[in-house]
C-alpha atoms as a PDB file:
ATOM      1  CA  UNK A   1     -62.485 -21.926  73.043  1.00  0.00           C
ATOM      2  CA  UNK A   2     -62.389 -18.044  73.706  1.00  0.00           C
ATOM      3  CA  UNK A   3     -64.419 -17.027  76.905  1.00  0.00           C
ATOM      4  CA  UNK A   4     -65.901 -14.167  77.830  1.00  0.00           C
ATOM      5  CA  UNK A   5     -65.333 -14.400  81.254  1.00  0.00           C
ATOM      6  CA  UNK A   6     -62.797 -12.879  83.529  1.00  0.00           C
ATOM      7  CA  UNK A   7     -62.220 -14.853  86.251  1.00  0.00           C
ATOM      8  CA  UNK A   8     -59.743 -13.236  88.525  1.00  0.00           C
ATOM      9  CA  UNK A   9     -59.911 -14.627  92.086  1.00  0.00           C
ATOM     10  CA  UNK A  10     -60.730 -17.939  93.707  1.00  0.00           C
ATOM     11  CA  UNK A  11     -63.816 -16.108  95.120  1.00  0.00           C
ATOM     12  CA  UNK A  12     -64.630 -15.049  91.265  1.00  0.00           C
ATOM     13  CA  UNK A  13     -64.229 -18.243  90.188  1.00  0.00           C
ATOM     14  CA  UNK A  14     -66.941 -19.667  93.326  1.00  0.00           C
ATOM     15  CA  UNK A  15     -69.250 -17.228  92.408  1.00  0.00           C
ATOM     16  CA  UNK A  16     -69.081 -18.471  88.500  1.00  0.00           C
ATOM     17  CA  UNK A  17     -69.611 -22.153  89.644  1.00  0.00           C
ATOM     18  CA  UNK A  18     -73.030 -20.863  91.959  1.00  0.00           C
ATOM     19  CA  UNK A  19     -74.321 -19.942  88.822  1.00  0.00           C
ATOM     20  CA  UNK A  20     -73.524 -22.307  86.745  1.00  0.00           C
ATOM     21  CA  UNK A  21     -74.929 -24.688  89.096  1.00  0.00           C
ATOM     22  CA  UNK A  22     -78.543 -22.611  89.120  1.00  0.00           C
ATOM     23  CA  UNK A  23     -78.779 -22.187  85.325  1.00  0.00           C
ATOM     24  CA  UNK A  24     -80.538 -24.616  82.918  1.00  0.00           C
ATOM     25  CA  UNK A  25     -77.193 -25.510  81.169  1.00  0.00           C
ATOM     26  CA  UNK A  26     -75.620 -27.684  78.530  1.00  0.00           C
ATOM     27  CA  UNK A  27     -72.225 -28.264  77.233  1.00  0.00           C
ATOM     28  CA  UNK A  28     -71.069 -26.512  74.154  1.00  0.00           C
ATOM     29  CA  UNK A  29     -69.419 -29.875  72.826  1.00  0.00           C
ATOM     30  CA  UNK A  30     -68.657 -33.221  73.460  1.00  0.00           C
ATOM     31  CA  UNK A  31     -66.869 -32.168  76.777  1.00  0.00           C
ATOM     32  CA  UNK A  32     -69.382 -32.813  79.862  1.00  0.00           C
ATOM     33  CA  UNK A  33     -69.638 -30.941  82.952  1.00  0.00           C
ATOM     34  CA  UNK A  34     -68.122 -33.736  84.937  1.00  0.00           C
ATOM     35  CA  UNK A  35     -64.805 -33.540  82.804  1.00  0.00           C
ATOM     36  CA  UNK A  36     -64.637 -29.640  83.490  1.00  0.00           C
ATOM     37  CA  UNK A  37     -65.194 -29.915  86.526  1.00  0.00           C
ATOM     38  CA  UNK A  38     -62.520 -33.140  87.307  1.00  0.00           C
ATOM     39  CA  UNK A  39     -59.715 -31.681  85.362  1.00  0.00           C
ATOM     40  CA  UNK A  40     -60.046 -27.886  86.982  1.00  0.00           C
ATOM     41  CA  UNK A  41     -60.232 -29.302  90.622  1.00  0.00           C
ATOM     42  CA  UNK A  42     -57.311 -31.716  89.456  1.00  0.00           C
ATOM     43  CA  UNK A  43     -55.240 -28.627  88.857  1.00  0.00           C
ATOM     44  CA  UNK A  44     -56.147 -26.818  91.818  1.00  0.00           C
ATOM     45  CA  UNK A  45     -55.287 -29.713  93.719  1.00  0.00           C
ATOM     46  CA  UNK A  46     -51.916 -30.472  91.787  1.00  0.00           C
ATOM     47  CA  UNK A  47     -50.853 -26.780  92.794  1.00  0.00           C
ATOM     48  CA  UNK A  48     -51.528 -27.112  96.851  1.00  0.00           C
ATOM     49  CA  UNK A  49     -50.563 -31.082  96.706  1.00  0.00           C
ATOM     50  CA  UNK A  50     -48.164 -31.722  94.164  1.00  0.00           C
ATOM     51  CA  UNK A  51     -45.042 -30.196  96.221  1.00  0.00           C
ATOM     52  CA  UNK A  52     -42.234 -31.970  95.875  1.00  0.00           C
ATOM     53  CA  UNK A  53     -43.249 -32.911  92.462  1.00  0.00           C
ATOM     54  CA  UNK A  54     -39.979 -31.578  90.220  1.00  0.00           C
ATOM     55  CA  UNK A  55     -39.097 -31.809  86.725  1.00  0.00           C
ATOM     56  CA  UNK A  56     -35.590 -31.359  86.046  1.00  0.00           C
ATOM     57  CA  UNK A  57     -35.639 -27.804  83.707  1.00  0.00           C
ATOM     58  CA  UNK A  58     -32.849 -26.392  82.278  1.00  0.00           C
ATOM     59  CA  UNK A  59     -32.316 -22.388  82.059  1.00  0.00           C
ATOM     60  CA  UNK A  60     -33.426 -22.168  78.608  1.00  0.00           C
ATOM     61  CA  UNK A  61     -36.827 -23.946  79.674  1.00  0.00           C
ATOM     62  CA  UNK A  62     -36.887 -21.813  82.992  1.00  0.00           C
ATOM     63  CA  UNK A  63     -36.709 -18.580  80.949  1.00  0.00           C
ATOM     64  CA  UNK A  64     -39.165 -20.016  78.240  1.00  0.00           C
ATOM     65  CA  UNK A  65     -41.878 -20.974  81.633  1.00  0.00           C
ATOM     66  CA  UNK A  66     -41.996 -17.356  82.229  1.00  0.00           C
ATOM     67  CA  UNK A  67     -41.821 -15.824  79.012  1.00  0.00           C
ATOM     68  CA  UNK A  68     -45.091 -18.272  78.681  1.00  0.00           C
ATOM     69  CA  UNK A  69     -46.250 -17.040  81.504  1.00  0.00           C
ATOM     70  CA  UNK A  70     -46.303 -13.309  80.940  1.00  0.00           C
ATOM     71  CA  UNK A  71     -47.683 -13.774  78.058  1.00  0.00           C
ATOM     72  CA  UNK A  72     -50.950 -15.808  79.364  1.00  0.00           C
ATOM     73  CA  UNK A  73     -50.690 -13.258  82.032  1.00  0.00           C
ATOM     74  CA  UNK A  74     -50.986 -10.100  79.447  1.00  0.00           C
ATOM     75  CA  UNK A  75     -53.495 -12.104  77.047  1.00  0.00           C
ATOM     76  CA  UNK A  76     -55.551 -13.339  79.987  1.00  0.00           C
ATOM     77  CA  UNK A  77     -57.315 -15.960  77.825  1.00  0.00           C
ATOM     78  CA  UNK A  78     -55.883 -19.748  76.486  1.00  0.00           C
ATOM     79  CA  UNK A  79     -56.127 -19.329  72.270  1.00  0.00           C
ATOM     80  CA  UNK A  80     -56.021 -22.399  70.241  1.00  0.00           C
ATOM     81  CA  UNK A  81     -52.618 -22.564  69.591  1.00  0.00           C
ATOM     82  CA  UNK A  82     -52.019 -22.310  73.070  1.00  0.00           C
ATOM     83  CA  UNK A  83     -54.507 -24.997  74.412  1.00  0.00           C
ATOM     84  CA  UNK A  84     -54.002 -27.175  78.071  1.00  0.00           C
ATOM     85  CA  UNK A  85     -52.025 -29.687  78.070  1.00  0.00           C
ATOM     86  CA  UNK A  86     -54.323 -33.294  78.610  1.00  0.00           C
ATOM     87  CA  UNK A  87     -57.445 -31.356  78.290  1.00  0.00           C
ATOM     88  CA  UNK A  88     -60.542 -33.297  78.371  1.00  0.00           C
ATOM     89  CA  UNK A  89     -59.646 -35.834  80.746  1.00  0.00           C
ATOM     90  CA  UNK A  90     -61.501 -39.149  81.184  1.00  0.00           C
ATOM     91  CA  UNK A  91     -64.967 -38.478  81.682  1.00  0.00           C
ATOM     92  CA  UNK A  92     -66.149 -40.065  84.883  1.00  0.00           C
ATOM     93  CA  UNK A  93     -69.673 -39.718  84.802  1.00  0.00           C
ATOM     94  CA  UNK A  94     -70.650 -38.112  87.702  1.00  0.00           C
ATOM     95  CA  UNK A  95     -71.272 -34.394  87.867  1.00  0.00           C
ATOM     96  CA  UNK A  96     -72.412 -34.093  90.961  1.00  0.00           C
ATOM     97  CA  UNK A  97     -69.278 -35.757  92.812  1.00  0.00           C
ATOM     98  CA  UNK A  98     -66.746 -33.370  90.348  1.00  0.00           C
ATOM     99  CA  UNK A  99     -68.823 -30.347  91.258  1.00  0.00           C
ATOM    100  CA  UNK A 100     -68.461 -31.307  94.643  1.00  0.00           C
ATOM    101  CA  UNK A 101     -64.731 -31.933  94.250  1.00  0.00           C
ATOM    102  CA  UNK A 102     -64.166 -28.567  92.977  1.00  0.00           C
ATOM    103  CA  UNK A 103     -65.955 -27.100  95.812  1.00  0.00           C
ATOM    104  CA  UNK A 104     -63.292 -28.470  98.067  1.00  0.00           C
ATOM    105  CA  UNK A 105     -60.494 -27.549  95.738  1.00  0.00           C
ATOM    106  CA  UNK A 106     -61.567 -24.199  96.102  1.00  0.00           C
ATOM    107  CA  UNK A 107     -61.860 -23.992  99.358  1.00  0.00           C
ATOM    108  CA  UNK A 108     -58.579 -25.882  99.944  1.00  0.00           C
ATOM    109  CA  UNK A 109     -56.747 -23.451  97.803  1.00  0.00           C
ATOM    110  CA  UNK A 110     -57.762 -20.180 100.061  1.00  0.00           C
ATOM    111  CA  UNK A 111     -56.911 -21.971 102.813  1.00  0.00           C
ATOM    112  CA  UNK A 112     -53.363 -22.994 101.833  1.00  0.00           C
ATOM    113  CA  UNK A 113     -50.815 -20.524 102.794  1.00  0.00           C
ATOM    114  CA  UNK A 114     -47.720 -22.806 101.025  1.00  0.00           C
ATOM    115  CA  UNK A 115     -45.865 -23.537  99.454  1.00  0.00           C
ATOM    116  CA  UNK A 116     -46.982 -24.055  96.371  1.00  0.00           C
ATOM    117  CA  UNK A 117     -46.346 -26.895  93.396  1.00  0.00           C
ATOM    118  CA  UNK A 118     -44.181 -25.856  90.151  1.00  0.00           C
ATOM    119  CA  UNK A 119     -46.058 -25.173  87.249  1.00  0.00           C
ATOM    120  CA  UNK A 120     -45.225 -27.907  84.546  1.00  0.00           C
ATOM    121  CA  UNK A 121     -44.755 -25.255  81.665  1.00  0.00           C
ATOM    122  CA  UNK A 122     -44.423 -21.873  83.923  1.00  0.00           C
ATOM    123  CA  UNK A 123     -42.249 -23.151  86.335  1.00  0.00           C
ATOM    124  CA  UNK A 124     -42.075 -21.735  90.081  1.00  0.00           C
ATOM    125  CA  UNK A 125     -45.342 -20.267  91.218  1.00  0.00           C
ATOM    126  CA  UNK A 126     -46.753 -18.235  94.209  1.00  0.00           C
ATOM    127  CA  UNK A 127     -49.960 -18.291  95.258  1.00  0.00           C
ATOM    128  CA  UNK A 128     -51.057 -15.007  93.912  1.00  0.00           C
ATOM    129  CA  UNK A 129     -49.529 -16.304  90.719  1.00  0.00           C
ATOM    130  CA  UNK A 130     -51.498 -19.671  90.548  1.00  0.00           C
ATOM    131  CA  UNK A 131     -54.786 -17.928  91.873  1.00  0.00           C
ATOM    132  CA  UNK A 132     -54.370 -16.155  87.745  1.00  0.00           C
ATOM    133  CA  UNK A 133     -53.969 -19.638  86.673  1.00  0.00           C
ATOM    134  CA  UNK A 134     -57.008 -21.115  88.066  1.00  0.00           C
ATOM    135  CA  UNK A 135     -58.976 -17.924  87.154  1.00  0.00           C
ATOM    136  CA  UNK A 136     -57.906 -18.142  83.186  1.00  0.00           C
ATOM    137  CA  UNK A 137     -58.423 -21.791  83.200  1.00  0.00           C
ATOM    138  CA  UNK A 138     -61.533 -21.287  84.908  1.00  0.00           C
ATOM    139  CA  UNK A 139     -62.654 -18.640  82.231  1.00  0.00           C
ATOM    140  CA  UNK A 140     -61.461 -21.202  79.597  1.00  0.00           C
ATOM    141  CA  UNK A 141     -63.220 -24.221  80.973  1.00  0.00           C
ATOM    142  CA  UNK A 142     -66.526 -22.811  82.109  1.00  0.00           C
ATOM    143  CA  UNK A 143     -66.378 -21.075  78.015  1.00  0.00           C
ATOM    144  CA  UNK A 144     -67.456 -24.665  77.165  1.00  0.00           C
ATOM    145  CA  UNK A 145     -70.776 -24.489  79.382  1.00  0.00           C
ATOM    146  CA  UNK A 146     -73.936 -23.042  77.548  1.00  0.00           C
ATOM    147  CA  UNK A 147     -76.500 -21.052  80.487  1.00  0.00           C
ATOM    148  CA  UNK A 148     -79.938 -20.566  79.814  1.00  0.00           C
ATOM    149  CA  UNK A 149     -80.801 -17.456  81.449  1.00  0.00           C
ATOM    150  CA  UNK A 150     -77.785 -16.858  82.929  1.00  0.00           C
ATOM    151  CA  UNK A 151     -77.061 -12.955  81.672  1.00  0.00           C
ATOM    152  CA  UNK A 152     -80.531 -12.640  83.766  1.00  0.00           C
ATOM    153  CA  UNK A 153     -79.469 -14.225  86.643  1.00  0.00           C
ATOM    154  CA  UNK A 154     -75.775 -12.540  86.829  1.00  0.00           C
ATOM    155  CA  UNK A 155     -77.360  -9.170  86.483  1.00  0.00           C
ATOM    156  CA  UNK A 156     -79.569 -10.192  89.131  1.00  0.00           C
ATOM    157  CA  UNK A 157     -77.242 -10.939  91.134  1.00  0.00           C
ATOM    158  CA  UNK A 158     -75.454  -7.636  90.464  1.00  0.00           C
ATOM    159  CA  UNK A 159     -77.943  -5.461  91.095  1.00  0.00           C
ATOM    160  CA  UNK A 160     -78.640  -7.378  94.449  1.00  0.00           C
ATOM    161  CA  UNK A 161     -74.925  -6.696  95.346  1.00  0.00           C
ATOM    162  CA  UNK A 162     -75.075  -2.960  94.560  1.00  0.00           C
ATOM    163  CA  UNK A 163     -78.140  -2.452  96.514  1.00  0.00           C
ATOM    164  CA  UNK A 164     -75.933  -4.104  99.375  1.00  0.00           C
ATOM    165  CA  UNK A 165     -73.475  -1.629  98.601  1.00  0.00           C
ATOM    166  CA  UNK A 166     -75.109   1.295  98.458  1.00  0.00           C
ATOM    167  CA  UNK A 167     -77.355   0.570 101.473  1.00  0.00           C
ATOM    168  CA  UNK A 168     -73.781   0.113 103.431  1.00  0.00           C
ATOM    169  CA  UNK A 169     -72.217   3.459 101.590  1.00  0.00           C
ATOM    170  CA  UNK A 170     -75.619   5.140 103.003  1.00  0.00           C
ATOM    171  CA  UNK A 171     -75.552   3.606 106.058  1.00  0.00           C
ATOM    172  CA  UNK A 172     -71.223   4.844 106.362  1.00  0.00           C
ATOM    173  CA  UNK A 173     -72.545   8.598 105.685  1.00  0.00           C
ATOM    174  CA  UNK A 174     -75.318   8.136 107.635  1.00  0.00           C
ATOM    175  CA  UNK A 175     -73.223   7.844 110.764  1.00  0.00           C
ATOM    176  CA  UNK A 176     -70.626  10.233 109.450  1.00  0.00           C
ATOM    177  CA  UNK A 177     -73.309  12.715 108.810  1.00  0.00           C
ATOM    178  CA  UNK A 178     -74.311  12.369 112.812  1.00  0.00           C
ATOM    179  CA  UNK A 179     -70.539  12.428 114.695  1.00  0.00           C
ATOM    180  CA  UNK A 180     -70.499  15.709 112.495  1.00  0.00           C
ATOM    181  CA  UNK A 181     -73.502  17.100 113.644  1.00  0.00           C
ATOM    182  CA  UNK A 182     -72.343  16.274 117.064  1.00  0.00           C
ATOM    183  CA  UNK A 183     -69.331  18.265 116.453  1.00  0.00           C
ATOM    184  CA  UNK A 184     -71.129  21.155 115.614  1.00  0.00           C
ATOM    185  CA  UNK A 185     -73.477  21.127 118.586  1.00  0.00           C
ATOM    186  CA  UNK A 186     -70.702  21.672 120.470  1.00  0.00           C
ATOM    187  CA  UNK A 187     -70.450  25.625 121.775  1.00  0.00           C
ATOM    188  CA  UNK A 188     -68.953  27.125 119.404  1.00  0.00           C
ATOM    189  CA  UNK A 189     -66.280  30.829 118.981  1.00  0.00           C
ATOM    190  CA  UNK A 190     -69.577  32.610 119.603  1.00  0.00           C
ATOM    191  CA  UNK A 191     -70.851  30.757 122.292  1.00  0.00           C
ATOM    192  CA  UNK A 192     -67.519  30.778 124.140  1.00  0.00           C
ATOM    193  CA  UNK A 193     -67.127  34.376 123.982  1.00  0.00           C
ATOM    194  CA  UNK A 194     -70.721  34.996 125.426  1.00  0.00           C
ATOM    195  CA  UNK A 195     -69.892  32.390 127.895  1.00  0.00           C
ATOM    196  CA  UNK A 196     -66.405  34.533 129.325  1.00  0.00           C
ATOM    197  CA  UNK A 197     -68.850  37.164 129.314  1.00  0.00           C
ATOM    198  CA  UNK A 198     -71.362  35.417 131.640  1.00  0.00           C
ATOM    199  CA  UNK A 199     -68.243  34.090 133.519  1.00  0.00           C
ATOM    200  CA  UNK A 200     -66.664  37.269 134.072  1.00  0.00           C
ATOM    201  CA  UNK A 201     -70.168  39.590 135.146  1.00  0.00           C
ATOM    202  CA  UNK A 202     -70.554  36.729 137.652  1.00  0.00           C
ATOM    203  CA  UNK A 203     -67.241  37.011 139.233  1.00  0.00           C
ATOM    204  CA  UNK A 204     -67.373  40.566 139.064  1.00  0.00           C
ATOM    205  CA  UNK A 205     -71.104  39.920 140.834  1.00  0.00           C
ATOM    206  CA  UNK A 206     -68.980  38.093 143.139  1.00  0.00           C
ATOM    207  CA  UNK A 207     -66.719  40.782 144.283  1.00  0.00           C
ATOM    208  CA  UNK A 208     -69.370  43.358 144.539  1.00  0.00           C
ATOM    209  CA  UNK A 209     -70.818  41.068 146.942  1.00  0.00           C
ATOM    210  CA  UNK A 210     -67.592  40.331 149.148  1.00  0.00           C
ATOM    211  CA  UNK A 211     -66.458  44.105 149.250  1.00  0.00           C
ATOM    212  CA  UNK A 212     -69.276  46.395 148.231  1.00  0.00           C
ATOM    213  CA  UNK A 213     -68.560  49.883 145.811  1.00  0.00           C
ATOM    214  CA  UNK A 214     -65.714  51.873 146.943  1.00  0.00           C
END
């Protein structure tokens, strides 16, 4: 199923979750939250855990993992004849516990600094790499969630984060706007000048007083 969304980053993908947890929701299918849930915090966690986890691949299957993954990469979006592999899992019947295990995955995975499991159809990843992986499955997964209200609530939450960026962007040339003004307060060519001038009649005040007109 063709999403919409463009999850890019773990952070994207957290701020997705928050409001698909909010929304009135139901799934699109047969597939239930909990199985979305499991299976995308099952491959976050295969990528941080699974090390040491090899499959024997031979060059031609090497060079075929990344020709795959370019062109995931460059499509940004699973199609149906390229669907996941063992996609929907069991269902376990509890939402709650999978949307808490995905919380942790989440968090695990920005945490994690390596290294990182192979891929079982890409091969070797990194961890910018994965983070794509996660954010196109994520965009793929979540595609199967129906919100109710949710365009409302995400441009909500938009506008809320452009009002916090514009207050900081007026609060940055606020203070930029002052240390210039300070910098102009400062005497300037003008000033200076009539200053030497005040300078030198007082020192030639000075030695009128000390040795009087000749």
């Amino acid at each position: 199923m063709k999403s919409t969304l463009k999850l890019k980053t773990i952070d994207d993908i957290e701020k997705e979750l928050s409001i698909i947890i909010t929304c009135e929701k139901k799934q699109k299918s047969d597939i239930t939250l909990s199985q979305i849930f499991d299976f995308l915090a099952e491959s976050i966690e295969l990528s941080i855990q699974g090390v040491g986890y090899t499959t024997k691949r031979t060059t031609i299957n090497k060079l075929l993992g990344k020709y795959k993954f370019a062109k995931l990469i460059s499509t940004g979006h699973y199609t149906k004849a390229n669907q996941i592999p063992g996609f929907p899992p069991r269902d376990l019947g509890d939402p709650e516990s999978a949307q808490l295990r995905l919380k942790t995955s989440l968090t695990a995975f920005k945490l994690h600094s390596g290294p990182f499991a192979d891929h079982p159809v890409f091969g070797e990843l990194d961890k910018k790499q994965w983070e794509k992986i996660h954010g196109i499955l994520s965009s793929f997964l979540f595609g199967y969630i129906q919100l109710f209200g949710d365009e409302k609530l995400r441009f909500a939450k938009d506008r809320e984060n452009k009002k916090e960026r514009n207050f900081s962007e007026k609060k940055q040339n606020h203070h930029q706007r002052r240390n210039e003004d300070k910098g102009e307060s400062k005497p300037s060519g003008h000033n200076n000048r009539k200053w030497k001038n005040k300078k030198k009649s007082h020192y030639k005040g000075n030695k009128n007083q000390g040795g009087g007109h000749k």
